[in-house]
C-alpha atoms as a PDB file:
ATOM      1  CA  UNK A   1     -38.421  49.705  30.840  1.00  0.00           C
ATOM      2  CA  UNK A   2     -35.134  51.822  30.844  1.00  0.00           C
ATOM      3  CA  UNK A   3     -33.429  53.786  28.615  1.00  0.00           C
ATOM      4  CA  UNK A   4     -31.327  50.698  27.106  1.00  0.00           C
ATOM      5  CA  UNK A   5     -34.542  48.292  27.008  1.00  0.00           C
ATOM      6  CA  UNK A   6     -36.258  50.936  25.137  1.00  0.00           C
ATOM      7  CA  UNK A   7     -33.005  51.276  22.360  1.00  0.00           C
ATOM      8  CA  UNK A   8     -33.106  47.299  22.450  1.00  0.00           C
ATOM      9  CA  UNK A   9     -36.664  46.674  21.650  1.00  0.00           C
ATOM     10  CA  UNK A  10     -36.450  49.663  19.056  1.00  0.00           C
ATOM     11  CA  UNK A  11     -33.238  47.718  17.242  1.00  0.00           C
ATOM     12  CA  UNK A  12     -35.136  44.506  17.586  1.00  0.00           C
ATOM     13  CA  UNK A  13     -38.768  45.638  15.935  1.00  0.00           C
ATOM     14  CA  UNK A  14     -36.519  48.005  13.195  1.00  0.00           C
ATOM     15  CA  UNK A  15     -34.477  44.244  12.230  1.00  0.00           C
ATOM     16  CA  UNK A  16     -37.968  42.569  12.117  1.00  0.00           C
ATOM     17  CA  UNK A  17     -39.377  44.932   9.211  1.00  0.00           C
ATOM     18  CA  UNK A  18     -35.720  45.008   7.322  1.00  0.00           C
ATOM     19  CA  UNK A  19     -36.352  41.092   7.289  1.00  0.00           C
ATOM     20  CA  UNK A  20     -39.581  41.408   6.418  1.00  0.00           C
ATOM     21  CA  UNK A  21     -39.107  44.192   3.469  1.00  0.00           C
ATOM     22  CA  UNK A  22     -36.457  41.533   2.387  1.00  0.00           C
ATOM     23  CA  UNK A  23     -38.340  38.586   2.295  1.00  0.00           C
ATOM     24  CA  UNK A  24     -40.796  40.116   0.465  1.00  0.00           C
ATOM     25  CA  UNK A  25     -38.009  41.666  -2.318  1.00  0.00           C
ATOM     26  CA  UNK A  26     -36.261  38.201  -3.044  1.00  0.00           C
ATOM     27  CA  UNK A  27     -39.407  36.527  -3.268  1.00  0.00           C
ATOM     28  CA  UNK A  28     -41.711  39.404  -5.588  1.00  0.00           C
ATOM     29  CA  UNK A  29     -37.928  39.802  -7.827  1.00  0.00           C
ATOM     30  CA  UNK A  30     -37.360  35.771  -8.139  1.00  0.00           C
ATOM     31  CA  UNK A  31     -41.484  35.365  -9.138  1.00  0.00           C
ATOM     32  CA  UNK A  32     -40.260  36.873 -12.352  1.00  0.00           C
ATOM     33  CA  UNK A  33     -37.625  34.385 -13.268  1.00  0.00           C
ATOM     34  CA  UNK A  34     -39.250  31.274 -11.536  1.00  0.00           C
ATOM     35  CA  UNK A  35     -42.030  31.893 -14.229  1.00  0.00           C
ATOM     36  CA  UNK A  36     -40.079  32.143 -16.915  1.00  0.00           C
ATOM     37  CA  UNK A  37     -37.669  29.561 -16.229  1.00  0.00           C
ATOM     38  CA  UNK A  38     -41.301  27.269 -16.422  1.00  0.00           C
ATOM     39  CA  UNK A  39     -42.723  28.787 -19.299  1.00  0.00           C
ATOM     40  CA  UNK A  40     -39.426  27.908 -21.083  1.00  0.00           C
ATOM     41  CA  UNK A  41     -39.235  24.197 -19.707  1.00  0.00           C
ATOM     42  CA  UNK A  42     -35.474  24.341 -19.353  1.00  0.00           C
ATOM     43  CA  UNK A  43     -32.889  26.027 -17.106  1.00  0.00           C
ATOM     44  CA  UNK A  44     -31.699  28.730 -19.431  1.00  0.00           C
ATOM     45  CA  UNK A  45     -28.331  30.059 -18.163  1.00  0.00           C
ATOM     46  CA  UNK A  46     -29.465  33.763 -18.705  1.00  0.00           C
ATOM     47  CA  UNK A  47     -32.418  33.251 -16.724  1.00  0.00           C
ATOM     48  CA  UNK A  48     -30.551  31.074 -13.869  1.00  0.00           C
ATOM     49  CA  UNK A  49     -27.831  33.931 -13.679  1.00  0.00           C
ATOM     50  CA  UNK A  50     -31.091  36.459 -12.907  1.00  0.00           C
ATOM     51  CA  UNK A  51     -32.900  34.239 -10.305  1.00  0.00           C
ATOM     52  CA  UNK A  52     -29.582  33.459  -8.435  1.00  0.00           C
ATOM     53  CA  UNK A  53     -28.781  37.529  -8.441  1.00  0.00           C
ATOM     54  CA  UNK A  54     -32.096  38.248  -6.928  1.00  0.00           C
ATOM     55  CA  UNK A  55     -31.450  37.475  -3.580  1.00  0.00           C
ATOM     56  CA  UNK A  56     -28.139  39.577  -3.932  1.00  0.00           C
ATOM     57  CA  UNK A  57     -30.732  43.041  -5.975  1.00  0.00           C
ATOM     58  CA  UNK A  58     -33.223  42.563  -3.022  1.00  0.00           C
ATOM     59  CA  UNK A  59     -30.711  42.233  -0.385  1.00  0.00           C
ATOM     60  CA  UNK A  60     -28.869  45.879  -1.771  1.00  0.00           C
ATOM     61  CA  UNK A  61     -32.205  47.596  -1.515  1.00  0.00           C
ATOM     62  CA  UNK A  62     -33.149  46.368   1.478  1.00  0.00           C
ATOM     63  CA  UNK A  63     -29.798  47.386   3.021  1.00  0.00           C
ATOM     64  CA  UNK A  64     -29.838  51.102   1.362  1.00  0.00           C
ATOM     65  CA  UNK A  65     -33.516  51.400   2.601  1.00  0.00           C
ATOM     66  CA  UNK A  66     -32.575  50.934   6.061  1.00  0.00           C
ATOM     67  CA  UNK A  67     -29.128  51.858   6.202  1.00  0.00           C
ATOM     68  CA  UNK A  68     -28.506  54.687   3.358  1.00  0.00           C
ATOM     69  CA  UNK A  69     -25.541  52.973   2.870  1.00  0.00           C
ATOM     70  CA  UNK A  70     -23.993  49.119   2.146  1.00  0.00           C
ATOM     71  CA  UNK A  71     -21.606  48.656   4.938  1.00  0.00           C
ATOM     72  CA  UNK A  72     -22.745  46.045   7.355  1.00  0.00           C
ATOM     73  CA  UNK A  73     -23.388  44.125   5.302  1.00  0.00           C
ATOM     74  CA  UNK A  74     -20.260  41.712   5.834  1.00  0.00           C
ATOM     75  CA  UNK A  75     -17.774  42.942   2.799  1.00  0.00           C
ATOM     76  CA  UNK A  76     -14.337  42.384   4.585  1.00  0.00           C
ATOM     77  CA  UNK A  77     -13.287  39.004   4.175  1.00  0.00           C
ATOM     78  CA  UNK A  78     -12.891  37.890   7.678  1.00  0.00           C
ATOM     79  CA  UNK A  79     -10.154  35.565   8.977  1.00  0.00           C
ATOM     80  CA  UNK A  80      -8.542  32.966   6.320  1.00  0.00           C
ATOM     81  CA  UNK A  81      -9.208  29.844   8.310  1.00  0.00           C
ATOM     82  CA  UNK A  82     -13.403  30.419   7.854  1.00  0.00           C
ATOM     83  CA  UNK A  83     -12.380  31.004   3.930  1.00  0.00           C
ATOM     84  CA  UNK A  84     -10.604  27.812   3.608  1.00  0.00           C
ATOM     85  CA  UNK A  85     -12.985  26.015   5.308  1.00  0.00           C
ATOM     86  CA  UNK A  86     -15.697  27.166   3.527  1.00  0.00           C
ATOM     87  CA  UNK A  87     -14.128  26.347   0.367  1.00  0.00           C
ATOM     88  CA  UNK A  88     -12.693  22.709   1.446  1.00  0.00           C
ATOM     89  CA  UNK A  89     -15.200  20.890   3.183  1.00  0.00           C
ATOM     90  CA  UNK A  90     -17.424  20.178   0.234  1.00  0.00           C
ATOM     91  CA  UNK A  91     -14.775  18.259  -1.439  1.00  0.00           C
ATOM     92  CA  UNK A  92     -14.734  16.359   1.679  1.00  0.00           C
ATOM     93  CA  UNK A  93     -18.200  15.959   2.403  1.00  0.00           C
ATOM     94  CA  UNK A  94     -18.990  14.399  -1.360  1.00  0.00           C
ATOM     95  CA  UNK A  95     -15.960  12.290  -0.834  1.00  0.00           C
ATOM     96  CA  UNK A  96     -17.479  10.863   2.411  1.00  0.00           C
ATOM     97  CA  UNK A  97     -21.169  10.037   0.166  1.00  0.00           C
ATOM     98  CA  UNK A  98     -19.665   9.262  -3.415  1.00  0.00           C
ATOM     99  CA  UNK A  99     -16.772   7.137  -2.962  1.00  0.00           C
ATOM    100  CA  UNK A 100     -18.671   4.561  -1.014  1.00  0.00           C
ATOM    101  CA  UNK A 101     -21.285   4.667  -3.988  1.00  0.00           C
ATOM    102  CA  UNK A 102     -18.853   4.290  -6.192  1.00  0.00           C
ATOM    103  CA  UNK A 103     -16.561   1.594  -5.066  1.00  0.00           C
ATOM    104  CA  UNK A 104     -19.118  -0.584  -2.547  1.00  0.00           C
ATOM    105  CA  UNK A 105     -22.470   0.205  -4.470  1.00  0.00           C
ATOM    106  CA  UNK A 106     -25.397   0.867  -5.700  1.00  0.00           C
ATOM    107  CA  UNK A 107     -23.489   2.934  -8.437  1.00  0.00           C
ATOM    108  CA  UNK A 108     -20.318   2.991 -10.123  1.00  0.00           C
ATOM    109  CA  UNK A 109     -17.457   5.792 -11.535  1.00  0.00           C
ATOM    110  CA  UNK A 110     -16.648   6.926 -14.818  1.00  0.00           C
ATOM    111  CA  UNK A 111     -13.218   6.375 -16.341  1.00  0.00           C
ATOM    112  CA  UNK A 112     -10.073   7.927 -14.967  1.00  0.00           C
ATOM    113  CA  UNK A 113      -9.678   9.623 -17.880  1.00  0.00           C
ATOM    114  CA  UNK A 114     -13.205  11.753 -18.029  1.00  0.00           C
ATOM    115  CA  UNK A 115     -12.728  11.979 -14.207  1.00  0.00           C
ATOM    116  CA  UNK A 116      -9.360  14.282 -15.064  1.00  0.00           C
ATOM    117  CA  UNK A 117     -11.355  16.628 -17.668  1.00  0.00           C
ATOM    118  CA  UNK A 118     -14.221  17.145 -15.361  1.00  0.00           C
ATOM    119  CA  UNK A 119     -11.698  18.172 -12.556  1.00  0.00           C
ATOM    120  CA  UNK A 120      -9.800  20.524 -15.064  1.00  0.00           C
ATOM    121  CA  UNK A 121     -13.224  21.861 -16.651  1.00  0.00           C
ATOM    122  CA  UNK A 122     -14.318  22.342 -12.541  1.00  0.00           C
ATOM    123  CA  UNK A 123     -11.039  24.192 -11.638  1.00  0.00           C
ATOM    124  CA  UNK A 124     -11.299  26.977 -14.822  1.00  0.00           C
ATOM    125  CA  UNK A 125     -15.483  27.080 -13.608  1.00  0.00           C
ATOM    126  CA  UNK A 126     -15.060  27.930 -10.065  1.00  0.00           C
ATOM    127  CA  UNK A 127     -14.795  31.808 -10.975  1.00  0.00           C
ATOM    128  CA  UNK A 128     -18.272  31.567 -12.436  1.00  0.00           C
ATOM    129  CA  UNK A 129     -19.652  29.550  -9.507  1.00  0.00           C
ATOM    130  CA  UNK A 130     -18.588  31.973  -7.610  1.00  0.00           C
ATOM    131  CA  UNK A 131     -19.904  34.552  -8.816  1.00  0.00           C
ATOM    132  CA  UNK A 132     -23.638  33.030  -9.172  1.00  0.00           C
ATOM    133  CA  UNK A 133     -22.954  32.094  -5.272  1.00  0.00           C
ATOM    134  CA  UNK A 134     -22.104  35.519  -4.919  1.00  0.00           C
ATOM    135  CA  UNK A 135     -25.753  36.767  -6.347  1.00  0.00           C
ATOM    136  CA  UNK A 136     -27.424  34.407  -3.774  1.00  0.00           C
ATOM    137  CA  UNK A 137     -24.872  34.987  -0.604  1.00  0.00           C
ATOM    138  CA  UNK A 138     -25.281  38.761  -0.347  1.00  0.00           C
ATOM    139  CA  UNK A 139     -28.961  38.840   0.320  1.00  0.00           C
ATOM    140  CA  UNK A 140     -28.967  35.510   2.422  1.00  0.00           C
ATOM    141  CA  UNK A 141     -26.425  35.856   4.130  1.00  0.00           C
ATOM    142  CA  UNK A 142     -25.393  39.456   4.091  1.00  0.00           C
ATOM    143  CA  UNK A 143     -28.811  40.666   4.893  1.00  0.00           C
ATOM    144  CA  UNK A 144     -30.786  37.845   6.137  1.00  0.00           C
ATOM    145  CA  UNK A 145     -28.839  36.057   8.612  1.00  0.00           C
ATOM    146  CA  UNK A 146     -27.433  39.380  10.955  1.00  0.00           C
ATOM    147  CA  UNK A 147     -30.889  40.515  10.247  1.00  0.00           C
ATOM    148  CA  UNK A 148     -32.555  37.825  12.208  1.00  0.00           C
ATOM    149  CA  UNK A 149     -29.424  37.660  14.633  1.00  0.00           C
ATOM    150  CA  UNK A 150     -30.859  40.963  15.884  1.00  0.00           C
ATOM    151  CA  UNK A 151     -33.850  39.901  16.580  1.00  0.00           C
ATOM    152  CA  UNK A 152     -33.732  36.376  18.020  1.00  0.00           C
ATOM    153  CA  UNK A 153     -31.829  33.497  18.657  1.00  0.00           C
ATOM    154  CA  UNK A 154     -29.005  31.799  16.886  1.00  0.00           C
ATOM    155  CA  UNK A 155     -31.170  28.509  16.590  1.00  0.00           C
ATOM    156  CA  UNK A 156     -34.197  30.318  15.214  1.00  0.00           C
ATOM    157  CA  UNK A 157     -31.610  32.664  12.667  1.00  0.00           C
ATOM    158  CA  UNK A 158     -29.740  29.541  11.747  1.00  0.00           C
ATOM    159  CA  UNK A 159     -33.787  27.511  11.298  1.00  0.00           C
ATOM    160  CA  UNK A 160     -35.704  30.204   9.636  1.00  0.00           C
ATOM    161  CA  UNK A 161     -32.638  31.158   7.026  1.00  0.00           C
ATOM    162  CA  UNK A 162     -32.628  27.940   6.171  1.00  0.00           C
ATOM    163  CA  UNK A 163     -36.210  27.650   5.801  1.00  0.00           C
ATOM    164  CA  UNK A 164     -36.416  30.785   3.816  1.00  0.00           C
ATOM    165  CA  UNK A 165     -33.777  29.616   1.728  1.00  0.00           C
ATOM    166  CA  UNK A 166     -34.944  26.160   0.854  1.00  0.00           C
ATOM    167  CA  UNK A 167     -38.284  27.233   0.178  1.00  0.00           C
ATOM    168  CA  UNK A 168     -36.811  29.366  -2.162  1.00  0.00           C
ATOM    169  CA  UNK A 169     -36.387  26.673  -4.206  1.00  0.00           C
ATOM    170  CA  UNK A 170     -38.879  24.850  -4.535  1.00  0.00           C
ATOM    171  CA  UNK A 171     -40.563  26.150  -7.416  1.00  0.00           C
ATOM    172  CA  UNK A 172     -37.952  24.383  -9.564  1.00  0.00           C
ATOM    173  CA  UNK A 173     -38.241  21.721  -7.813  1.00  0.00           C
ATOM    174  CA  UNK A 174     -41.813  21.730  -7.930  1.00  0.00           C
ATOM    175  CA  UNK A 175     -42.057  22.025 -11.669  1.00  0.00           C
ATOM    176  CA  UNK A 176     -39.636  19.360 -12.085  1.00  0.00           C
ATOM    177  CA  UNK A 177     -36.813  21.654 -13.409  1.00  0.00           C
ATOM    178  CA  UNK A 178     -34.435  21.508 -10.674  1.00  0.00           C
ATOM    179  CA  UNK A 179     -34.470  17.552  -9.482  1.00  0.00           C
ATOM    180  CA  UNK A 180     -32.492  13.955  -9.500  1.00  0.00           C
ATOM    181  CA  UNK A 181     -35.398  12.325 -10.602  1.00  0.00           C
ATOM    182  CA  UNK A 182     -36.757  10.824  -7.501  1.00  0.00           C
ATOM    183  CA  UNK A 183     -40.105  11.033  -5.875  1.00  0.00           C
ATOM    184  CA  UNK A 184     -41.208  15.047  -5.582  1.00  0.00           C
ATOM    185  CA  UNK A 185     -41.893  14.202  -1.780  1.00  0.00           C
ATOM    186  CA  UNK A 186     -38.233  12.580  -0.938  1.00  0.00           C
ATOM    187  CA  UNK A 187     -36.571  15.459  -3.178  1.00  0.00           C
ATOM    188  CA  UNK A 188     -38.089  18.046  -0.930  1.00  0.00           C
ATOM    189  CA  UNK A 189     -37.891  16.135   2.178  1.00  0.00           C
ATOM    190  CA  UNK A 190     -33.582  15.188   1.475  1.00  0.00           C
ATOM    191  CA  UNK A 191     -33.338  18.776   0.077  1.00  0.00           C
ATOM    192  CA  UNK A 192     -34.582  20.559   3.260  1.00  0.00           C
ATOM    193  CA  UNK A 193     -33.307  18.773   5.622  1.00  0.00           C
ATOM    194  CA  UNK A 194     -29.876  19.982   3.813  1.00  0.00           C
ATOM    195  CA  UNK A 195     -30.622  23.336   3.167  1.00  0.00           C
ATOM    196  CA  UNK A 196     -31.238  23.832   6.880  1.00  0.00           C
ATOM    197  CA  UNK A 197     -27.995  22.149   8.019  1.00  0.00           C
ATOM    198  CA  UNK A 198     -26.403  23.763   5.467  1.00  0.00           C
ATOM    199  CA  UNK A 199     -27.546  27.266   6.646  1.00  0.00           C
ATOM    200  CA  UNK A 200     -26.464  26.272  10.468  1.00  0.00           C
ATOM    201  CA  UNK A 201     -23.401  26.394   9.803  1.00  0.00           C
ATOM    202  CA  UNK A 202     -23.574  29.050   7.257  1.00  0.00           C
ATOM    203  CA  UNK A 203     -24.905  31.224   9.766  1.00  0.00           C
ATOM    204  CA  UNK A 204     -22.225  30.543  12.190  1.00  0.00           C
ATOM    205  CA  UNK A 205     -19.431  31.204   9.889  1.00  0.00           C
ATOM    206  CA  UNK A 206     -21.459  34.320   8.644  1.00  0.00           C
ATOM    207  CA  UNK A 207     -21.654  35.650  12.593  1.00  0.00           C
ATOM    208  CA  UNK A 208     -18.502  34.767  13.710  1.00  0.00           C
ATOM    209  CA  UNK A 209     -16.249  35.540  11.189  1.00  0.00           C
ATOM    210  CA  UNK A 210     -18.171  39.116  10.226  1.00  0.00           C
ATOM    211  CA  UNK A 211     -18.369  37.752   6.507  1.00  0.00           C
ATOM    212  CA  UNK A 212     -20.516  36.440   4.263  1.00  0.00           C
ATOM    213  CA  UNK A 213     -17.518  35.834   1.360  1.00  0.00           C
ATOM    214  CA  UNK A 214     -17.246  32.325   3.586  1.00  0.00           C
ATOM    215  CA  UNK A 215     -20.633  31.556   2.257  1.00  0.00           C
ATOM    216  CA  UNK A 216     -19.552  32.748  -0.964  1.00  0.00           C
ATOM    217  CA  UNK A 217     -16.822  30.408  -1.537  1.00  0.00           C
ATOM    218  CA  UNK A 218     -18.848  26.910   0.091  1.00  0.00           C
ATOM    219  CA  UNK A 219     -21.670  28.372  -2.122  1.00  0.00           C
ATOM    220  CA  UNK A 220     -19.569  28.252  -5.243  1.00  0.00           C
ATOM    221  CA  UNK A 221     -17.679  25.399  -4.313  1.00  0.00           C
ATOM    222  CA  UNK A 222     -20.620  23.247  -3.491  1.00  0.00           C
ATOM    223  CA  UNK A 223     -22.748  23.573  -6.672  1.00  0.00           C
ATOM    224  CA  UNK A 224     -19.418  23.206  -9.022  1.00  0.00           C
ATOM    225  CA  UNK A 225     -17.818  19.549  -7.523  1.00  0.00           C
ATOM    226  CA  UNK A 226     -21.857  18.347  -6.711  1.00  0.00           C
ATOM    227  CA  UNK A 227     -23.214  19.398 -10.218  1.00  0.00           C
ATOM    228  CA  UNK A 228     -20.404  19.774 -11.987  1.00  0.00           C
ATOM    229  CA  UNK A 229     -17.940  16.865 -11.064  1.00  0.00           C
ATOM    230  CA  UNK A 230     -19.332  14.241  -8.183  1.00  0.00           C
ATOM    231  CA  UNK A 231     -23.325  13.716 -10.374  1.00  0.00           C
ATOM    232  CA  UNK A 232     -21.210  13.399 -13.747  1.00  0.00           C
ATOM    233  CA  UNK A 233     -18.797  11.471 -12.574  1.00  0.00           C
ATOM    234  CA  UNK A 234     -21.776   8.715 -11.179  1.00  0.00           C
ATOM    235  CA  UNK A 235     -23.238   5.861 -12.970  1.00  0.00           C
ATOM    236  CA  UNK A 236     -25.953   5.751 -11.131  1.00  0.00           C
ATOM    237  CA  UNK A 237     -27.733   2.049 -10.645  1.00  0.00           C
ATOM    238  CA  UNK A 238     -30.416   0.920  -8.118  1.00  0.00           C
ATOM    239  CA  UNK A 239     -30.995   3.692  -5.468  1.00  0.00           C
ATOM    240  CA  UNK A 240     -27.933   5.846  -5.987  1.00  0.00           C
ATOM    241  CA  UNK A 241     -29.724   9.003  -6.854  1.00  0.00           C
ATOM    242  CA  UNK A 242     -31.704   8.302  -3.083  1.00  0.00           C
ATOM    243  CA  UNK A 243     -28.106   9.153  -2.217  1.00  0.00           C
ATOM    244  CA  UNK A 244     -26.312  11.000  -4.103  1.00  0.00           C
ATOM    245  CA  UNK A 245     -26.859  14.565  -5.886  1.00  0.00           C
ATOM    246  CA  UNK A 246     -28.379  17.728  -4.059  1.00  0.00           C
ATOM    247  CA  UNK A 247     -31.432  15.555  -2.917  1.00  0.00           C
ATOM    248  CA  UNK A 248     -30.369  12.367  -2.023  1.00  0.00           C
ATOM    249  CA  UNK A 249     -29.887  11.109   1.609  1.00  0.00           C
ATOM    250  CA  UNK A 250     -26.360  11.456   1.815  1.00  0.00           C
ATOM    251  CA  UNK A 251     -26.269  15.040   1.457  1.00  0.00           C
ATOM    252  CA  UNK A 252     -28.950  15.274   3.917  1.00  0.00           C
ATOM    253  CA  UNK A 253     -27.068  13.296   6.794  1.00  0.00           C
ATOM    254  CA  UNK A 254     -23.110  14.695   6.459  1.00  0.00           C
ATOM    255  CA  UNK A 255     -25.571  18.806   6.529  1.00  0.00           C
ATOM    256  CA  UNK A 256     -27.683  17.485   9.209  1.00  0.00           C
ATOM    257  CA  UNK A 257     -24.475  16.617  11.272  1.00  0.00           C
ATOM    258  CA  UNK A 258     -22.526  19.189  10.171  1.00  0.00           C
ATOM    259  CA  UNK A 259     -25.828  21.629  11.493  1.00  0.00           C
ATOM    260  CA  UNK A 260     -25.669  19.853  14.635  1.00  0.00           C
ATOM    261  CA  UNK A 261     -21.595  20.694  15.229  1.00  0.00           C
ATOM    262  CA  UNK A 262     -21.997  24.139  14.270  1.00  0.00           C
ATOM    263  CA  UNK A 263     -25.575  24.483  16.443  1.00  0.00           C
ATOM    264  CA  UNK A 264     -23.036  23.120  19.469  1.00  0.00           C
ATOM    265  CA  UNK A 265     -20.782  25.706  19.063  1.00  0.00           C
ATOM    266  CA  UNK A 266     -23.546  28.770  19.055  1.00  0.00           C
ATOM    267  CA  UNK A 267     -21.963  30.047  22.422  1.00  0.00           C
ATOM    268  CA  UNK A 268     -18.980  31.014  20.740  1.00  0.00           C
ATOM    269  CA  UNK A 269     -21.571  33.997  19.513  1.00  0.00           C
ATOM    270  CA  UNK A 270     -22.489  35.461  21.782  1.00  0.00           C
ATOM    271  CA  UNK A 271     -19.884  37.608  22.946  1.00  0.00           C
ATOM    272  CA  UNK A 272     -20.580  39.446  19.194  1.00  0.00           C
ATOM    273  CA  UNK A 273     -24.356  39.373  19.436  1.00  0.00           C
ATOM    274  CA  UNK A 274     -25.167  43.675  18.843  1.00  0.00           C
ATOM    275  CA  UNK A 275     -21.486  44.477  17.417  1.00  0.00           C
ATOM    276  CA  UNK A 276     -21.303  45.839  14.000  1.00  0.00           C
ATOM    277  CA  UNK A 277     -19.302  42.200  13.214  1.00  0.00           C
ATOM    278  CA  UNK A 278     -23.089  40.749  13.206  1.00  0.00           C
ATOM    279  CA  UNK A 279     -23.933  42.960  10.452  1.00  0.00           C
END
């Protein structure tokens, strides 16, 4: 082994324990609020606000132990086209799975007229769902994704964030706190088969464009129009909630694909794989 093996292999096993330290931070800090989100039987917005921050406390101390410092972490915003992506294509990915519900069936749409508040009442949110996507984006995919970058492949960063990350919710899901009301099984099932084409591409953006504020804003923008405007707007009948919301089978095809595209395009990282840009 040479000189630059050596420095490689030292760079890969030092990426392995900051992932690891991590891991173990977001999990040990959300513990606290998972149980107290169950012992209250309701998601109280104080205690949301501190489980959706954890990921963002763990991922500051992880960075500081390793680092002594919190550059690298992604804070420039990167190029404008990954911003506006990241912030459009949830409006058009619930467009592709809730007009068809709404105007062919199973389900149906609110008036026009609640349809206009919810859009105002989403528009004067987005701030705040930004910052909550904020809490989670720093340690995910500030610290998590270039973290695993270093030390493997794009297809087992993009897999094993997204694993990390969707089994990071299901406690809430578990206890029934954070559901549509389907079967436990198909919620999980929908939900992680989302989560992980969700973090595909999250990861891509993330490693190509040297930011994680593109996560930020598809973060923010994705809770606010699928819980805040698309699920209120729905009158749900038959089997629309085994399509629509966060764990229906919509959501789980238009991430799945959208995994897929961005999995395709994982060559267009490699020229960045090592630079400071990965994080």
């Amino acid at each position: 082994m040479d000189r630059r093996d050596a420095v490689s292999e030292t760079a890969r096993r030092r990426a392995i324990f900051k992932v690891g330290l991590y891991v173990v931070l977001v999990f040990a800090f959300s513990s606290v609020f998972w149980y107290l989100i169950a012992a209250a039987g309701d998601l109280e917005p104080a205690l949301v606000v501190g489980l959706m921050w954890s990921p963002a406390v763990a991922g500051l101390i992880t960075q500081m132990v390793f680092e002594r410092s919190l550059r690298g972490m992604g804070w420039p915003p990167g190029p404008l086209r990954y911003l506006l992506f990241a912030l459009l294509i949830p409006l058009l990915y619930c467009l592709v799975i809730y007009l068809p519900v709404w105007f062919i069936g199973p389900g149906s749409i609110l008036g026009d007229g609640v349809a206009f508040m919810l859009v105002g009442a989403a528009l004067l949110a987005l701030p705040q769902s930004i910052f909550l996507g904020l809490g989670e984006e720093l340690g995910w995919r500030g610290v998590l994704v270039p973290g695993l970058y270093r030390c493997t492949t794009f297809t087992r960063t993009a897999l094993l964030s997204g694993l990390i990350w969707g089994v990071w919710h299901y406690p809430l899901i578990l206890v029934g706190l954070y559901t549509s009301g389907t079967q436990t099984s198909y919620a999980l099932l929908c939900f992680t088969v989302s989560i992980v084409g969700i973090a595909t591409m999250l990861a891509w953006l993330r490693l190509r464009s040297g930011s994680f504020w593109p996560a930020v804003l598809y973060h923010g923008s994705h809770n606010l129009l699928i819980q805040g405007v698309f699920d209120p707007l729905t009158v749900p009948a038959g089997a629309t909630l085994y399509i629509t919301t966060e764990f229906g089978l919509g959501l789980a095809v238009v991430s799945a694909l959208l995994g897929y595209l961005f999995w395709r395009r994982r060559g267009d990282l490699q020229e960045q794989k090592g630079n400071d840009a990965v994080g």
